[in-house]
Protein backbone atom coordinates (compact mmCIF):
# COMPACT_ATOMS: atom_id res chain seq x y z
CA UNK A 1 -21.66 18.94 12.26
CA UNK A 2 -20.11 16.07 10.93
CA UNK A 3 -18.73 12.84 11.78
CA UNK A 4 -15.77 12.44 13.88
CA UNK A 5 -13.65 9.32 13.07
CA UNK A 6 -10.16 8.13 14.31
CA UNK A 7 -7.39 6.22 12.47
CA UNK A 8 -4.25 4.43 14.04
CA UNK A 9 -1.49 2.54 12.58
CA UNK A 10 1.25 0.44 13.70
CA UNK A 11 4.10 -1.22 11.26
CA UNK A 12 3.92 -4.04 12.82
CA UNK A 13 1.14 -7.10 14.38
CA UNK A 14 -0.31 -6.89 17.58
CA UNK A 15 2.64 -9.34 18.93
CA UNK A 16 5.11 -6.37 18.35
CA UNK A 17 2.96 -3.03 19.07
CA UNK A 18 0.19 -2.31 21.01
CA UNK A 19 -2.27 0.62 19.25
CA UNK A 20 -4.43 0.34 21.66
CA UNK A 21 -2.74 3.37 23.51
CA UNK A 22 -3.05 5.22 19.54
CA UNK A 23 -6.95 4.30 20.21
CA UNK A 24 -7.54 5.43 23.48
CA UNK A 25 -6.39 8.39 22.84
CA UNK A 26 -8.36 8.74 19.73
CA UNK A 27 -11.39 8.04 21.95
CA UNK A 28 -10.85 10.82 24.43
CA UNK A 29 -10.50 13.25 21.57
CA UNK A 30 -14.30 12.45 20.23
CA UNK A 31 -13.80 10.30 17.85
CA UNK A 32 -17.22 7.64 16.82
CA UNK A 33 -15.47 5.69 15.07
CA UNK A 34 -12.05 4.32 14.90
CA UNK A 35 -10.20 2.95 11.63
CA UNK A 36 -7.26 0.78 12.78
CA UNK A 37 -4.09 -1.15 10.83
CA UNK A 38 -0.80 -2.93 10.92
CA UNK A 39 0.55 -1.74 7.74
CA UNK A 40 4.26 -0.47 7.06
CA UNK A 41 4.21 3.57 7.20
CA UNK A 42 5.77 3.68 3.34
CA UNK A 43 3.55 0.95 2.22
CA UNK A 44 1.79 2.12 -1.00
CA UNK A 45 -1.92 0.95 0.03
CA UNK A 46 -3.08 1.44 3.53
CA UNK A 47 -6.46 -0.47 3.78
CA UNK A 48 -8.20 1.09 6.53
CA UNK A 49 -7.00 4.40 5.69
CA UNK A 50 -8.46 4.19 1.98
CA UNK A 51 -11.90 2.33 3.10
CA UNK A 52 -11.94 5.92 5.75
CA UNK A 53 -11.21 8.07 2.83
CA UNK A 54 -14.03 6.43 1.24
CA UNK A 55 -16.66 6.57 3.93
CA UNK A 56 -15.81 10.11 4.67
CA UNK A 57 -18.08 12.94 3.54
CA UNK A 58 -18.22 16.60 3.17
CA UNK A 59 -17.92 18.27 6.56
CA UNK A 60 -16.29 14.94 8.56
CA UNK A 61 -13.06 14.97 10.55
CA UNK A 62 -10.69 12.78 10.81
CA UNK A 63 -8.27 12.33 13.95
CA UNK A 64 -5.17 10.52 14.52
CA UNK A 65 -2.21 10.80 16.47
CA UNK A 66 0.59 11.70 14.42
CA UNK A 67 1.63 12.36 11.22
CA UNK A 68 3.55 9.56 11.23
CA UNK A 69 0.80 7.51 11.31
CA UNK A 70 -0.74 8.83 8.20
CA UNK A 71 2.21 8.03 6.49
CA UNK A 72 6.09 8.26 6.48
CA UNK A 73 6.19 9.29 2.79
CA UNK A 74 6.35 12.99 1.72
CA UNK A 75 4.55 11.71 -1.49
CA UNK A 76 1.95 9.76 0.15
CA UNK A 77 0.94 12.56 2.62
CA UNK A 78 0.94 15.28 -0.18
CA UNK A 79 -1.88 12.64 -1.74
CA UNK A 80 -3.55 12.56 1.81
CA UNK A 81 -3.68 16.50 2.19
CA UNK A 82 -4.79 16.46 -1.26
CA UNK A 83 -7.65 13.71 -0.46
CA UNK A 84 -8.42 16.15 2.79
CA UNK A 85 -9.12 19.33 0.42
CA UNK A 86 -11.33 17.20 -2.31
CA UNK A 87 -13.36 15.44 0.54
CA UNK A 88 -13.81 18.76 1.89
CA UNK A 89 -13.51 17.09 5.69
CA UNK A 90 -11.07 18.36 8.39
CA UNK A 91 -8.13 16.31 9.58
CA UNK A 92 -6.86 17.09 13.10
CA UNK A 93 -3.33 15.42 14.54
CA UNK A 94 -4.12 15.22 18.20
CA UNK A 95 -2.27 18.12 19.90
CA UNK A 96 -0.02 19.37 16.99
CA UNK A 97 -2.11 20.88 13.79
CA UNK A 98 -5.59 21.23 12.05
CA UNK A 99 -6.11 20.75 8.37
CA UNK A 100 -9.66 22.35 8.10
CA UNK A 101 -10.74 22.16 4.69
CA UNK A 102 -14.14 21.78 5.08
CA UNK A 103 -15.14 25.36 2.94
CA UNK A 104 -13.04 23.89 0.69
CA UNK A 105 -9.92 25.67 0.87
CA UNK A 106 -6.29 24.88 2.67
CA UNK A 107 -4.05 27.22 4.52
CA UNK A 108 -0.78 27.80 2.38
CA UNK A 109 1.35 27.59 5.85
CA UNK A 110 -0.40 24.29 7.25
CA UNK A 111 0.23 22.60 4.03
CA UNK A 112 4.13 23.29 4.11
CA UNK A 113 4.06 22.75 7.58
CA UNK A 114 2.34 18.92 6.88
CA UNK A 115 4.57 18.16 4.37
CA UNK A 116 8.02 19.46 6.34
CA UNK A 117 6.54 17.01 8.96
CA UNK A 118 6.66 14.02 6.35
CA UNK A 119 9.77 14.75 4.96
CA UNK A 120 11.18 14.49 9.09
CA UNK A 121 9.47 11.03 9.54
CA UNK A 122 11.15 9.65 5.70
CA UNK A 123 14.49 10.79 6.94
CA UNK A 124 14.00 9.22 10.36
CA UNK A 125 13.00 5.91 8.18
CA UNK A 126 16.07 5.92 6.04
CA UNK A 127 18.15 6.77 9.30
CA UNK A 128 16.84 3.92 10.96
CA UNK A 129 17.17 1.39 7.95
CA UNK A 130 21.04 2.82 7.26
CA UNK A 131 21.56 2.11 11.34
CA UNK A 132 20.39 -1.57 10.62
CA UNK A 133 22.26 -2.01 7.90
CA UNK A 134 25.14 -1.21 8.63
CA UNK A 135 24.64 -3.08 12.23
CA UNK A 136 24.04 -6.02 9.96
CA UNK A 137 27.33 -5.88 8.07
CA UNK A 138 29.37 -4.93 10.99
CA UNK A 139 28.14 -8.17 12.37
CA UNK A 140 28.34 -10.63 9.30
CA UNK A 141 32.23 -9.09 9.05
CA UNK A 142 32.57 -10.67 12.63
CA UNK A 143 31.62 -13.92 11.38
CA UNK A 144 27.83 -13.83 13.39
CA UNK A 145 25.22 -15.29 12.11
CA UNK A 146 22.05 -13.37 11.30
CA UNK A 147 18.57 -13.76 11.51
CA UNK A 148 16.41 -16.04 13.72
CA UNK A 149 17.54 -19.44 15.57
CA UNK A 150 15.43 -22.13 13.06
CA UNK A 151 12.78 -23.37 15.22
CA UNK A 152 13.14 -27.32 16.29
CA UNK A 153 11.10 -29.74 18.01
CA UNK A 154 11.93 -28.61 20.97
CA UNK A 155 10.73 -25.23 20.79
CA UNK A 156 6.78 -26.87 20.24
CA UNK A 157 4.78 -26.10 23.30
CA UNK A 158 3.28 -28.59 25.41
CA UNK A 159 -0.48 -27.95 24.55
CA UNK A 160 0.41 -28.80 20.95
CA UNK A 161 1.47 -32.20 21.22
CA UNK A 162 -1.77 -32.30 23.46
CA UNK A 163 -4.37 -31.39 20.79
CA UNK A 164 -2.05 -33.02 18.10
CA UNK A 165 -3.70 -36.88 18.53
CA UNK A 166 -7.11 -34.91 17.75
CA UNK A 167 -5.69 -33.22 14.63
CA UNK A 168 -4.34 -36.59 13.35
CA UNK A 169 -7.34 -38.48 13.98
CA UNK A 170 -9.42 -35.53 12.35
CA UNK A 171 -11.69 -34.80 14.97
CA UNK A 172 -10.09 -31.19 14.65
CA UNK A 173 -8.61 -29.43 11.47
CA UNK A 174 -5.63 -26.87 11.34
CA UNK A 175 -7.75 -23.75 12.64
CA UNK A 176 -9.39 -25.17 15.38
CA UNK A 177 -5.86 -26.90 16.45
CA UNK A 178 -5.10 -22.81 16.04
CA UNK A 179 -7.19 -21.80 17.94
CA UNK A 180 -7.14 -24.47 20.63
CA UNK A 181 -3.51 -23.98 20.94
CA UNK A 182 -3.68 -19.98 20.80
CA UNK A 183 -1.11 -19.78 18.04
CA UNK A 184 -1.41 -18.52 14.48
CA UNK A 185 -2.27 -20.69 11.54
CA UNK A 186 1.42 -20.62 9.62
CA UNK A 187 2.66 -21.56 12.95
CA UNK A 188 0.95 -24.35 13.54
CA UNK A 189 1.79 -25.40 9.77
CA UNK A 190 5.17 -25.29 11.15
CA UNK A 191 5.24 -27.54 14.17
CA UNK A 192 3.24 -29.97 11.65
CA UNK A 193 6.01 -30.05 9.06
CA UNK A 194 8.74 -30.42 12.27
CA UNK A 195 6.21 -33.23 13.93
CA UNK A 196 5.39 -35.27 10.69
């Protein structure tokens, strides 16, 4: 028997979505190993998903939640079920289907029913990018303005102008002021440029 991994993705970082709820459920179906990103569902290259596809070997399953999470593009998961049949492994979406093409062959009707599940999650994209777009021009035709509030001296957090006289003095560079301040790298670039 082969190895059991697990993949999860969310579109987007760990402020936004959690996956750990993708993993732990990954871990309760078996899997050894988990492969986890934050990676657009439409994005051409998935990293984790193609160093998986590399690791795999004959007789292996993968597991994952959804389809969705493979991918939201009909083209994309056609590759994917394609990838499945040459590895020769078995992909399993947690309580929906099984792709087992570990003797080397694929069921006609799980293939068409993989890639009418695809085609469901691209429409649901485009639906949800013509919703925002159109929510966007019904509010610029109202005179509102879009996008975020630009960030001011005021929105800098206490415990940054407390580890700044360290920073200037050099006794601590731009990640450690990161990581002393819990707050990501380009941010702290940002309260630099507002402070200086």
């Amino acid at each position: 028997m082969g190895k059991i991994y697990g993949y999860a993705r969310c579109s987007t970082t760990e402020d936004r979505q959690d996956i750990t709820i993708q993993i732990d459920k990954l871990k309760a179906a078996g899997a050894d190993e988990i492969f986890f990103e934050y990676e657009h569902g439409q994005a051409p290259v998935k990293q984790s998903l193609q160093t998986l596809f590399d690791l795999v070997q004959p007789g292996d399953t993968i597991l994952t939640v959804e389809v969705s999470r493979l991918s939201r593009s009909t083209q994309q998961l056609c590759g994917i079920i394609d990838k499945v049949k040459e590895k020769q492994i078995c992909l399993c979406i947690l309580g929906s289907i099984t792709v087992d093409c570990r003797n080397g062959e694929m069921d006609a009707m799980t293939k068409a029913f993989l890639q009418i599940s695809a085609v469901f999650c691209e429409l649901e994209v485009s639906m949800l990018r013509a919703r925002v777009k159109g929510s966007l021009q019904h509010a610029k035709a109202q005179g509102k303005k879009l996008g975020r509030r630009p960030t001011t001296k005021d929105d800098i957090p206490p415990i940054f102008y407390k580890h700044y006289p360290a920073f200037m003095s050099g006794t601590l560079n731009v990640s450690e002021l990161a990581r002393i301040c819990d707050l990501s790298r380009p941010t702290v670039y940002k309260y630099l440029k507002l402070v200086e």
